[in-house]
PDB file of N, CA and C in Angstrom:
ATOM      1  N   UNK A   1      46.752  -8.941  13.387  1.00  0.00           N
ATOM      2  CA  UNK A   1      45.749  -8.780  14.403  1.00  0.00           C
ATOM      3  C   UNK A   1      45.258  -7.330  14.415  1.00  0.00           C
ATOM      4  N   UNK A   2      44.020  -7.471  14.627  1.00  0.00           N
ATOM      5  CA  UNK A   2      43.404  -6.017  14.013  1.00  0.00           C
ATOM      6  C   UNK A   2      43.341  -4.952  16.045  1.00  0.00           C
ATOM      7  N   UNK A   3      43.463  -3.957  16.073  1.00  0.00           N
ATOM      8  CA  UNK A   3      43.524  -3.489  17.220  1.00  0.00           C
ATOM      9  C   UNK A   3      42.109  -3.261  17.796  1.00  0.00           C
ATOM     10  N   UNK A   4      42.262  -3.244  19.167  1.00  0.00           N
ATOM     11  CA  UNK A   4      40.533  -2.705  19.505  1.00  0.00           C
ATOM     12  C   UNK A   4      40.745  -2.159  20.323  1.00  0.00           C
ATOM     13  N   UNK A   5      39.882  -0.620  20.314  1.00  0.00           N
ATOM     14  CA  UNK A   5      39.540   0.302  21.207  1.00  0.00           C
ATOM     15  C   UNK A   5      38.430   0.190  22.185  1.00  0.00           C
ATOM     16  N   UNK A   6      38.605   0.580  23.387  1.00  0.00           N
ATOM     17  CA  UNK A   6      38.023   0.145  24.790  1.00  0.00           C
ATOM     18  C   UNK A   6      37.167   1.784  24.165  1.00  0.00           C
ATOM     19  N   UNK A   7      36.251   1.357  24.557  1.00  0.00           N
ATOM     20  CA  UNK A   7      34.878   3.006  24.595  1.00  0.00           C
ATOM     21  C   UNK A   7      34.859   3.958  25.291  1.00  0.00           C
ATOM     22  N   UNK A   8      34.426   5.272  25.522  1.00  0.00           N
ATOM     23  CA  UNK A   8      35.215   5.792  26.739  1.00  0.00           C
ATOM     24  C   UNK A   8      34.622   5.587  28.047  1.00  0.00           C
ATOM     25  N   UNK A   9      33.304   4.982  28.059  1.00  0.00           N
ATOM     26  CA  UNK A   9      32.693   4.188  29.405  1.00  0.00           C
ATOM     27  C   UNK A   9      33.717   3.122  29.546  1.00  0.00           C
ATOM     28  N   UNK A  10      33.928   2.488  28.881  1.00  0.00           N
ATOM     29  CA  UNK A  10      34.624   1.383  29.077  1.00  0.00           C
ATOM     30  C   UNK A  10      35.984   1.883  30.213  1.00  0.00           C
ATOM     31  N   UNK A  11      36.580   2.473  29.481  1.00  0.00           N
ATOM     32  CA  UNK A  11      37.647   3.405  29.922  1.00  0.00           C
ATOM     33  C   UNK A  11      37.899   4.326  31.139  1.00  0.00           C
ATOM     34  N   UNK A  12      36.711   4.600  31.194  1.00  0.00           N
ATOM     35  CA  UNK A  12      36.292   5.271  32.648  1.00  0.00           C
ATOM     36  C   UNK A  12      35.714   4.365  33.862  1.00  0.00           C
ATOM     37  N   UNK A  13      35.088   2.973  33.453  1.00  0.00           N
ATOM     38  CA  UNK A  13      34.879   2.149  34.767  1.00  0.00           C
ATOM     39  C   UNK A  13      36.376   1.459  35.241  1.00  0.00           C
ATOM     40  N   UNK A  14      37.528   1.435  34.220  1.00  0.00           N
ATOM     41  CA  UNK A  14      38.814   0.960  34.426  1.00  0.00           C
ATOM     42  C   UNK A  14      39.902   1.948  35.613  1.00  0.00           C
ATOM     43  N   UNK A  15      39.521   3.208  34.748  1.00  0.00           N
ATOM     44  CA  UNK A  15      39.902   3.972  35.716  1.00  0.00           C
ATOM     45  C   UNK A  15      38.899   4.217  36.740  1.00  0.00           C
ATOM     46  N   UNK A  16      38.044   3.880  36.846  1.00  0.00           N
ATOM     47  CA  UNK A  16      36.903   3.974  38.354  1.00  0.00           C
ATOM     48  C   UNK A  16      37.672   3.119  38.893  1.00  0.00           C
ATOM     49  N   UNK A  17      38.356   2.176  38.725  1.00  0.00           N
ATOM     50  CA  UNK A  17      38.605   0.649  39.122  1.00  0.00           C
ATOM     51  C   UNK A  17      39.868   1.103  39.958  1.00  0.00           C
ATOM     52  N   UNK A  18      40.592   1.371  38.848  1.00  0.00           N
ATOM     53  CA  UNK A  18      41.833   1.897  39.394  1.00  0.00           C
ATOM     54  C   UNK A  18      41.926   2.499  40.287  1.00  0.00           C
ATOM     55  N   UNK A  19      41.111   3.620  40.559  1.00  0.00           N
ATOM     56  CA  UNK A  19      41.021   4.957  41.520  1.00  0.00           C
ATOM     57  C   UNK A  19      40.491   4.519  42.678  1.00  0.00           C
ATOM     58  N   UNK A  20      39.417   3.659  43.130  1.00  0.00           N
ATOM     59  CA  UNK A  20      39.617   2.906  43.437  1.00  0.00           C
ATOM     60  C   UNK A  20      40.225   1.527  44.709  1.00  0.00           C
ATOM     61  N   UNK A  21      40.727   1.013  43.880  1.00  0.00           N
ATOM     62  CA  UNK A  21      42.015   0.586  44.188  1.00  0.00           C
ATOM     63  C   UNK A  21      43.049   1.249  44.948  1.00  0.00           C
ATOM     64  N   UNK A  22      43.697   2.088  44.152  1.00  0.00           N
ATOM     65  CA  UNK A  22      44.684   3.125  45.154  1.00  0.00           C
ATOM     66  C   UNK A  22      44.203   3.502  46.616  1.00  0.00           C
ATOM     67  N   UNK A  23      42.589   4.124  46.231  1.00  0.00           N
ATOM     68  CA  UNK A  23      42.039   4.728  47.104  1.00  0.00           C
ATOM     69  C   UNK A  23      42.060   3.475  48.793  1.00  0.00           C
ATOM     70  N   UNK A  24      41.859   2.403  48.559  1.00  0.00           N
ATOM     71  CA  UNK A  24      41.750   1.585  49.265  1.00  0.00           C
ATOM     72  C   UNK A  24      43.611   1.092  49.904  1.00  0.00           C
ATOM     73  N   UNK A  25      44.381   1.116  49.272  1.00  0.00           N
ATOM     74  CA  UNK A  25      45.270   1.005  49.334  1.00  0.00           C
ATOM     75  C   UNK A  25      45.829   2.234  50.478  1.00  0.00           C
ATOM     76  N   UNK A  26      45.697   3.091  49.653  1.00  0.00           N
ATOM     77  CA  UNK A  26      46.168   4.417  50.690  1.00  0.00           C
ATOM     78  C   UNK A  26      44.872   4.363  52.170  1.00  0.00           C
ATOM     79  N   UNK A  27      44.389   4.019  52.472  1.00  0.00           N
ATOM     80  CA  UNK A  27      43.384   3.953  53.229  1.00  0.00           C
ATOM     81  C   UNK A  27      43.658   3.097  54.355  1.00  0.00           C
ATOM     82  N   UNK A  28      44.629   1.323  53.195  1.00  0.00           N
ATOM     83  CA  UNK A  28      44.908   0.432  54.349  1.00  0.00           C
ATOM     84  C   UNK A  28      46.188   0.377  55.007  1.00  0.00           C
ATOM     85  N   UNK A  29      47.005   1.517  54.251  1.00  0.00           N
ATOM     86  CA  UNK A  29      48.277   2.104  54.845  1.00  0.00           C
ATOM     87  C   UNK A  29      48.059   2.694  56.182  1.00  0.00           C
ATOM     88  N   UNK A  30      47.079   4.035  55.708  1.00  0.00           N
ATOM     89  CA  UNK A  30      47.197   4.563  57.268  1.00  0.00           C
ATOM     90  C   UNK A  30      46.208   3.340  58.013  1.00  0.00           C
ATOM     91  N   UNK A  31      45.583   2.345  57.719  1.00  0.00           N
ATOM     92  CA  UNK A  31      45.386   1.930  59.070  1.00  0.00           C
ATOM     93  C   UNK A  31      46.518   0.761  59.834  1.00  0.00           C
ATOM     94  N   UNK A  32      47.295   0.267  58.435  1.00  0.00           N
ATOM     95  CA  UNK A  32      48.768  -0.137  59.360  1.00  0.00           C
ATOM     96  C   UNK A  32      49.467   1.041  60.050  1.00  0.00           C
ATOM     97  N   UNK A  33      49.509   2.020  59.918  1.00  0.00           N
ATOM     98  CA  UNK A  33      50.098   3.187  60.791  1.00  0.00           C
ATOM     99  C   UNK A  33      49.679   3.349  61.687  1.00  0.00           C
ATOM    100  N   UNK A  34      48.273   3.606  61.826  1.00  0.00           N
ATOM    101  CA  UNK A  34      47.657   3.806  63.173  1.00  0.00           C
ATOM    102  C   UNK A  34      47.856   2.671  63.839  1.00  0.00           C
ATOM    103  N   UNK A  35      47.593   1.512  63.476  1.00  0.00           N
ATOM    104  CA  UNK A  35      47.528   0.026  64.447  1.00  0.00           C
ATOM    105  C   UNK A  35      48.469  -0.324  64.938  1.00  0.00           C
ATOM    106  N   UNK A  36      49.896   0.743  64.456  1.00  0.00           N
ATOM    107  CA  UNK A  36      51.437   0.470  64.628  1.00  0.00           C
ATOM    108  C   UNK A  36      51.476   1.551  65.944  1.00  0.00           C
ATOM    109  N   UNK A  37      50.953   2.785  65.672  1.00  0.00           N
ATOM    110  CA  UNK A  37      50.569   3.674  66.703  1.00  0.00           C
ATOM    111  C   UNK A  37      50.072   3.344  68.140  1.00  0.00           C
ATOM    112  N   UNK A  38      49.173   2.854  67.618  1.00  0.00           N
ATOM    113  CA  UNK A  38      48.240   2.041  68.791  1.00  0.00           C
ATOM    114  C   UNK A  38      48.895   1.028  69.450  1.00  0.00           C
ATOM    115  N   UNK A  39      49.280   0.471  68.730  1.00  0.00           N
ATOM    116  CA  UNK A  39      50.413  -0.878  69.675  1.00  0.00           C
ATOM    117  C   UNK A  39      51.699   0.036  70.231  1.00  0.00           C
ATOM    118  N   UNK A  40      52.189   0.675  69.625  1.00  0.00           N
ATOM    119  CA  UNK A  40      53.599   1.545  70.493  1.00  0.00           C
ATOM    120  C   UNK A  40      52.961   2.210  71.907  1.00  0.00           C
ATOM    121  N   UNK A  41      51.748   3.253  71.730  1.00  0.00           N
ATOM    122  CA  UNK A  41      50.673   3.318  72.839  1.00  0.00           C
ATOM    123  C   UNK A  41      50.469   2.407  74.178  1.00  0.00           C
ATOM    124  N   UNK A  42      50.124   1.060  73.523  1.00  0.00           N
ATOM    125  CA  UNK A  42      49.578   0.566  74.071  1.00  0.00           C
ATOM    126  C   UNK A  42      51.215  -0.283  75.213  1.00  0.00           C
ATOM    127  N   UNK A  43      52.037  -0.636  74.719  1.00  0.00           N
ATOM    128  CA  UNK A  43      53.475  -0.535  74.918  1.00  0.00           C
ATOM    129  C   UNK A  43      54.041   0.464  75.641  1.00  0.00           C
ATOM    130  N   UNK A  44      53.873   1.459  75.793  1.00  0.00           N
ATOM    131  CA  UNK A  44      53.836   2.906  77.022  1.00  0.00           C
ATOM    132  C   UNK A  44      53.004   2.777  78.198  1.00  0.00           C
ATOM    133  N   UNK A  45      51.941   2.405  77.614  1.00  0.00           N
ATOM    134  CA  UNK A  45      51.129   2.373  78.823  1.00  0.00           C
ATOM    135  C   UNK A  45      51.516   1.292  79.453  1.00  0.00           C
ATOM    136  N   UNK A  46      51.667  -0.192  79.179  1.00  0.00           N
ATOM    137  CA  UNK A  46      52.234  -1.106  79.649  1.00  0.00           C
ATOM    138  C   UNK A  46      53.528  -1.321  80.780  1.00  0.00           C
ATOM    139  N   UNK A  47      54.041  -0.557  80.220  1.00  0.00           N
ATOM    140  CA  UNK A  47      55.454  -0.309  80.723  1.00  0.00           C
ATOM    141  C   UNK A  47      55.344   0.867  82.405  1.00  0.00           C
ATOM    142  N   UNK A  48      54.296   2.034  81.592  1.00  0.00           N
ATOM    143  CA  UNK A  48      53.819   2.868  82.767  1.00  0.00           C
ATOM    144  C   UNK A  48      53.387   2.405  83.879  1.00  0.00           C
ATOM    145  N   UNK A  49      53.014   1.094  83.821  1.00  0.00           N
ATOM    146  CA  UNK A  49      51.650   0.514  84.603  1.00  0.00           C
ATOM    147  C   UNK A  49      52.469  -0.342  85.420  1.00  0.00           C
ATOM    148  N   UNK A  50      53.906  -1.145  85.050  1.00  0.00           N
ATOM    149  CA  UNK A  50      54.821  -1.794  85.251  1.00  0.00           C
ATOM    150  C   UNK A  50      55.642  -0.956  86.539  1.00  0.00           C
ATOM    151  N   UNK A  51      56.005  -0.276  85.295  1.00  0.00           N
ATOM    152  CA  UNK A  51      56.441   0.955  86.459  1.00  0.00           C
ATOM    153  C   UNK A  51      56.337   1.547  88.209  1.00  0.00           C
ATOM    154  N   UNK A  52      54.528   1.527  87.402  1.00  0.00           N
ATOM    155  CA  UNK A  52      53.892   2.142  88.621  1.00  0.00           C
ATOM    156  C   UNK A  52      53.640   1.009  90.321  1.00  0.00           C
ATOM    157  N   UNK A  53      53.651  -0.206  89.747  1.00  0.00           N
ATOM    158  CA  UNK A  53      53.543  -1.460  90.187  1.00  0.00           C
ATOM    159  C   UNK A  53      54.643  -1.597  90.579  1.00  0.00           C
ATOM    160  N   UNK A  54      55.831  -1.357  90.315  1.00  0.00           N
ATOM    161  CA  UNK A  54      57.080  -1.507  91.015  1.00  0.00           C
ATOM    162  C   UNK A  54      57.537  -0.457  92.106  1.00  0.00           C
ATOM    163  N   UNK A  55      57.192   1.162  92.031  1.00  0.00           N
ATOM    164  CA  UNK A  55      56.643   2.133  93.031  1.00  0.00           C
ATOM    165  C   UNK A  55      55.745   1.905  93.781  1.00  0.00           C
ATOM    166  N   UNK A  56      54.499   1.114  93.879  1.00  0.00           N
ATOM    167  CA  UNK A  56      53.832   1.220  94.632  1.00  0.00           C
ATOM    168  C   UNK A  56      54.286  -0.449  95.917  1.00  0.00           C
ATOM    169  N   UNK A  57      55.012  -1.211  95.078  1.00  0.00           N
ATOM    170  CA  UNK A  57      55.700  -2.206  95.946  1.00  0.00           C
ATOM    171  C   UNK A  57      56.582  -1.979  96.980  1.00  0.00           C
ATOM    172  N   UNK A  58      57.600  -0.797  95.968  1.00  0.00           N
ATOM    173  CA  UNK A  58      58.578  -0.539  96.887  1.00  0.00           C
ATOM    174  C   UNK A  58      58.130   0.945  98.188  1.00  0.00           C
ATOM    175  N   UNK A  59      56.814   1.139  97.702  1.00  0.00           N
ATOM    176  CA  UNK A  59      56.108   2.272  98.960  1.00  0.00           C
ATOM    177  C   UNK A  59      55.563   1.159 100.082  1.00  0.00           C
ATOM    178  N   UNK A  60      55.196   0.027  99.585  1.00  0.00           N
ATOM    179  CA  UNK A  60      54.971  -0.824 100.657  1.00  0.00           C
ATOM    180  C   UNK A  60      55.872  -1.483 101.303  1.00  0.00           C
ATOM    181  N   UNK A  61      57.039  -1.609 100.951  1.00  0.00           N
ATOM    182  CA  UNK A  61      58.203  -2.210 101.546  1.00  0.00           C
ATOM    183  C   UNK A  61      58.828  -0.591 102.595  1.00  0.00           C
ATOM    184  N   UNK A  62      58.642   0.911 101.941  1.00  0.00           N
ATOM    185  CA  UNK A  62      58.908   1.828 103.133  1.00  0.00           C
ATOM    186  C   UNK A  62      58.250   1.872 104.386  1.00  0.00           C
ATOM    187  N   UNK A  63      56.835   1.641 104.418  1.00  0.00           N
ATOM    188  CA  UNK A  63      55.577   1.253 104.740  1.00  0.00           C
ATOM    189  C   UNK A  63      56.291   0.395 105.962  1.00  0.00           C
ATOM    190  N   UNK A  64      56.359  -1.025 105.729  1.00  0.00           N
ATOM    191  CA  UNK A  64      56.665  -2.135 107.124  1.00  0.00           C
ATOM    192  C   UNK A  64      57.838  -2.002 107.287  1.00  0.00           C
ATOM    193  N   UNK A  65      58.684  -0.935 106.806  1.00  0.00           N
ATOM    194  CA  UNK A  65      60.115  -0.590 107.626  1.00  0.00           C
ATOM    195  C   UNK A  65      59.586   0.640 109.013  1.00  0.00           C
ATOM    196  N   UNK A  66      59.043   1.604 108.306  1.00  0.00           N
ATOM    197  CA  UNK A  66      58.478   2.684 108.753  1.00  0.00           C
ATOM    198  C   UNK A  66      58.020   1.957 110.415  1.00  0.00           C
ATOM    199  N   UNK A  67      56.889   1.190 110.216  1.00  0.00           N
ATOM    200  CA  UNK A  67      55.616   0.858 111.145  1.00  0.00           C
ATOM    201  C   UNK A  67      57.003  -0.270 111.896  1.00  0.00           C
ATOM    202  N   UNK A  68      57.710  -0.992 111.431  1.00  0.00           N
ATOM    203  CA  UNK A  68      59.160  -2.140 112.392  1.00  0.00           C
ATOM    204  C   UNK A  68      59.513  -0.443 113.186  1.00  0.00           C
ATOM    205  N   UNK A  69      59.900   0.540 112.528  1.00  0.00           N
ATOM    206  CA  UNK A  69      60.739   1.172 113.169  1.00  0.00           C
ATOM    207  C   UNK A  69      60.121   1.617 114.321  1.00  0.00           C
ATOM    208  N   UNK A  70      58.875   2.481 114.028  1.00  0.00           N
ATOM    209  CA  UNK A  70      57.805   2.836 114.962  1.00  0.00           C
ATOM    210  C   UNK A  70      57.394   1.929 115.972  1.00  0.00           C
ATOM    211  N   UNK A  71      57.087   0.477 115.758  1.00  0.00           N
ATOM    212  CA  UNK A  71      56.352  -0.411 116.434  1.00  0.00           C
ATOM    213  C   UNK A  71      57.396  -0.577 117.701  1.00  0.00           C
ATOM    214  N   UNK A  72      59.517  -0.359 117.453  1.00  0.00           N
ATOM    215  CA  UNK A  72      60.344  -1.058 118.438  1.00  0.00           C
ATOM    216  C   UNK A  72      60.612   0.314 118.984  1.00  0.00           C
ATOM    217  N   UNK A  73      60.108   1.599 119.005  1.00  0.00           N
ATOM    218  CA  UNK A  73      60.318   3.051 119.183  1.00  0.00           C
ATOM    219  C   UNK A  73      59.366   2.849 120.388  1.00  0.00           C
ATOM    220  N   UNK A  74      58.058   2.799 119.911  1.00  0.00           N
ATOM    221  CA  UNK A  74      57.060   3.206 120.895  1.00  0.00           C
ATOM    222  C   UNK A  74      55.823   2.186 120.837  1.00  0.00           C
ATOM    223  N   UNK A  75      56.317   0.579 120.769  1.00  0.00           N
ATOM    224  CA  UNK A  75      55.396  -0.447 120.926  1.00  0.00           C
ATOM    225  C   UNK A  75      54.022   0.083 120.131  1.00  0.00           C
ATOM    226  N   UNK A  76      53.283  -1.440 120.490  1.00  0.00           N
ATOM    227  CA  UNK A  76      51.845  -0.979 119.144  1.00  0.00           C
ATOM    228  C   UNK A  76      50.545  -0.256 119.861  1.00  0.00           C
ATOM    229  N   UNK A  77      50.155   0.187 119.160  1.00  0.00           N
ATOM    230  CA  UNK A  77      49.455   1.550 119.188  1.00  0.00           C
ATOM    231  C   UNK A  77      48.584   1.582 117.870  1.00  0.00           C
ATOM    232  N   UNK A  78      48.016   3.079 117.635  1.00  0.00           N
ATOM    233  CA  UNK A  78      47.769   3.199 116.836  1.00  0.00           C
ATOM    234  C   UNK A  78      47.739   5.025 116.767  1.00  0.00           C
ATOM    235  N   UNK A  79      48.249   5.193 115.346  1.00  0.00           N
ATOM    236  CA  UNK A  79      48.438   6.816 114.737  1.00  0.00           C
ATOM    237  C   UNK A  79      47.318   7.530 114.389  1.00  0.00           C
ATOM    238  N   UNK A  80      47.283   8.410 114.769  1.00  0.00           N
ATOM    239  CA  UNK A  80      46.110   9.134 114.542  1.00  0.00           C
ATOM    240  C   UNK A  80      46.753  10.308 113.176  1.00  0.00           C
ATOM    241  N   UNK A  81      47.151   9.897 112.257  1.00  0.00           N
ATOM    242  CA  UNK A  81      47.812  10.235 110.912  1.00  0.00           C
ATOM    243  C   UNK A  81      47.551  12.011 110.700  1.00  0.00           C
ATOM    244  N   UNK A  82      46.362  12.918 111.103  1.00  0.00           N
ATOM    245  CA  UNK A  82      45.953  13.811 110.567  1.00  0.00           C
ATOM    246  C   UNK A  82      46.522  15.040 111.835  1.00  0.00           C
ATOM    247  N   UNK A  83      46.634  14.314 113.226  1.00  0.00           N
ATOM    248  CA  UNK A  83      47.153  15.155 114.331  1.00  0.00           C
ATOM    249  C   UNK A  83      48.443  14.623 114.513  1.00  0.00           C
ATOM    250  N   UNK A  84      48.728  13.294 114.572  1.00  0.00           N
ATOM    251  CA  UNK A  84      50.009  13.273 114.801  1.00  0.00           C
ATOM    252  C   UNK A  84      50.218  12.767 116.221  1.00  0.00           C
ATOM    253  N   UNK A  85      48.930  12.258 116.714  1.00  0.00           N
ATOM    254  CA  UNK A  85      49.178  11.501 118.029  1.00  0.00           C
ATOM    255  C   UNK A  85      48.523  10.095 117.977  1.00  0.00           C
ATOM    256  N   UNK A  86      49.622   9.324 118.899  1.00  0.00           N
ATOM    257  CA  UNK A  86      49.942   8.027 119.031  1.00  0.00           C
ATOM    258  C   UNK A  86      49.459   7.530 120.070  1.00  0.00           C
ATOM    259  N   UNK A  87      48.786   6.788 120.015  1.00  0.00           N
ATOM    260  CA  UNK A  87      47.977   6.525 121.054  1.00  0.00           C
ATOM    261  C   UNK A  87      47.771   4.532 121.330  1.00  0.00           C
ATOM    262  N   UNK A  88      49.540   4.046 122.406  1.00  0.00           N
ATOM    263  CA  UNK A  88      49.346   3.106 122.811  1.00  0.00           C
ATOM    264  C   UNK A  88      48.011   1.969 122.785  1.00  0.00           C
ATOM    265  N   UNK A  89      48.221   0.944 123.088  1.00  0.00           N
ATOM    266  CA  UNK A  89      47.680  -0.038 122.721  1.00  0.00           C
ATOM    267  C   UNK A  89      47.309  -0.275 124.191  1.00  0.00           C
ATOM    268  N   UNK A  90      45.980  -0.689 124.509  1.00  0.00           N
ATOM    269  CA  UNK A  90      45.805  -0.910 125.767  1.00  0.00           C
ATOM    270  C   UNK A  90      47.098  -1.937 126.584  1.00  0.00           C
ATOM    271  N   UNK A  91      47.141  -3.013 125.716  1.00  0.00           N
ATOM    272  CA  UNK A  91      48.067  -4.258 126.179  1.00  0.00           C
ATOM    273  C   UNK A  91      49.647  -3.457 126.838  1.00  0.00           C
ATOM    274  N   UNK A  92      49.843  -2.572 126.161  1.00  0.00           N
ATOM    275  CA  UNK A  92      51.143  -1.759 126.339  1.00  0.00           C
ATOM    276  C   UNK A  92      50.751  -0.835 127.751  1.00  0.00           C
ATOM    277  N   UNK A  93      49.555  -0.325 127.994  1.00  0.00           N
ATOM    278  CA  UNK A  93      49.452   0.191 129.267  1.00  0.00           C
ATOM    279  C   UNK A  93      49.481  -0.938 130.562  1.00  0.00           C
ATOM    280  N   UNK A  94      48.905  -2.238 130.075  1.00  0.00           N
ATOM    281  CA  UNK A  94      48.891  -3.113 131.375  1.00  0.00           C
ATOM    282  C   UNK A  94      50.357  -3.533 131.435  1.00  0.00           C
ATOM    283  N   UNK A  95      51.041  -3.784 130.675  1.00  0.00           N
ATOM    284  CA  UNK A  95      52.265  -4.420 130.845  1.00  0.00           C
ATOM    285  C   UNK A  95      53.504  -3.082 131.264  1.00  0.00           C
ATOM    286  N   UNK A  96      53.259  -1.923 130.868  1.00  0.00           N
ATOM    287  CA  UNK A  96      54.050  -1.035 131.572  1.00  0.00           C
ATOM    288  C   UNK A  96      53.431  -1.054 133.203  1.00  0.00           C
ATOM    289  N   UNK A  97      52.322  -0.796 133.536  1.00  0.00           N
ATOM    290  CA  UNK A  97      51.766  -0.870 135.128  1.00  0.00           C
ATOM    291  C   UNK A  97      51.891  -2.391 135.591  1.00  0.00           C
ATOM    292  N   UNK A  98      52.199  -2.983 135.131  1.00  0.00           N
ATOM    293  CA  UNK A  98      52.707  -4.505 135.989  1.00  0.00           C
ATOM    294  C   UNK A  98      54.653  -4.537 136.011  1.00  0.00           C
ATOM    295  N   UNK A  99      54.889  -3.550 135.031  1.00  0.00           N
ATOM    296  CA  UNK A  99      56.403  -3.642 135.811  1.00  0.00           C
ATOM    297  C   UNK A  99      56.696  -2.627 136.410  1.00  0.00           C
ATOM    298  N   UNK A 100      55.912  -1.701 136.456  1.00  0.00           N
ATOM    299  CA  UNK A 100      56.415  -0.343 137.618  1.00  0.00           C
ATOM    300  C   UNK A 100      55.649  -1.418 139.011  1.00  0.00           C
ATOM    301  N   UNK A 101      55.122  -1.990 139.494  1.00  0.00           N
ATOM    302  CA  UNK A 101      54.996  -2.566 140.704  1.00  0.00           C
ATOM    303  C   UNK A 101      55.918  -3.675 140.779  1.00  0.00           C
TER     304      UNK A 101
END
């Protein structure tokens, strides 16, 4: 069998081919890296958000202990949050002046 030589165009669209190739290869690596990135990311934030959802439950559970404690302290009313005064509920003024008589 007699041998045959590839031309050097020939030779050079093979290695175009090749180069290429790799090139695409190394290309679809880092985008499994990043997409691996992105999902671990996205898995943090998840978890953060979880997190935060379980703090903001248990601020609402301090919340209707707080307002039980307040409400059997000094009956209902309402707080004036920025001064710091409490200011009974009308119903709480008639029913204190019907048992002082």
């Amino acid at each position: 069998m007699e041998e045959i030589k590839f031309t050097d165009e020939e030779l050079k669209n093979l290695k175009d081919l090749s180069d290429t190739y790799r090139g695409i290869q190394e290309v679809m690596g880092k985008l499994s890296v990043q997409k691996l990135l992105n999902s671990q990311q996205a898995d943090a934030l998840e978890q953060s958000e979880l997190d935060l959802n379980t703090q903001y439950t248990e601020n609402q559970k301090k919340e209707r202990e707080l307002v039980d404690t307040l409400s059997k302290k000094y009956g209902p009313g309402s707080l004036d949050a920025s001064t710091g005064v409490f200011t009974p509920s009308p119903q709480q003024n008639v029913e204190e002046n019907s048992e002082e008589k």
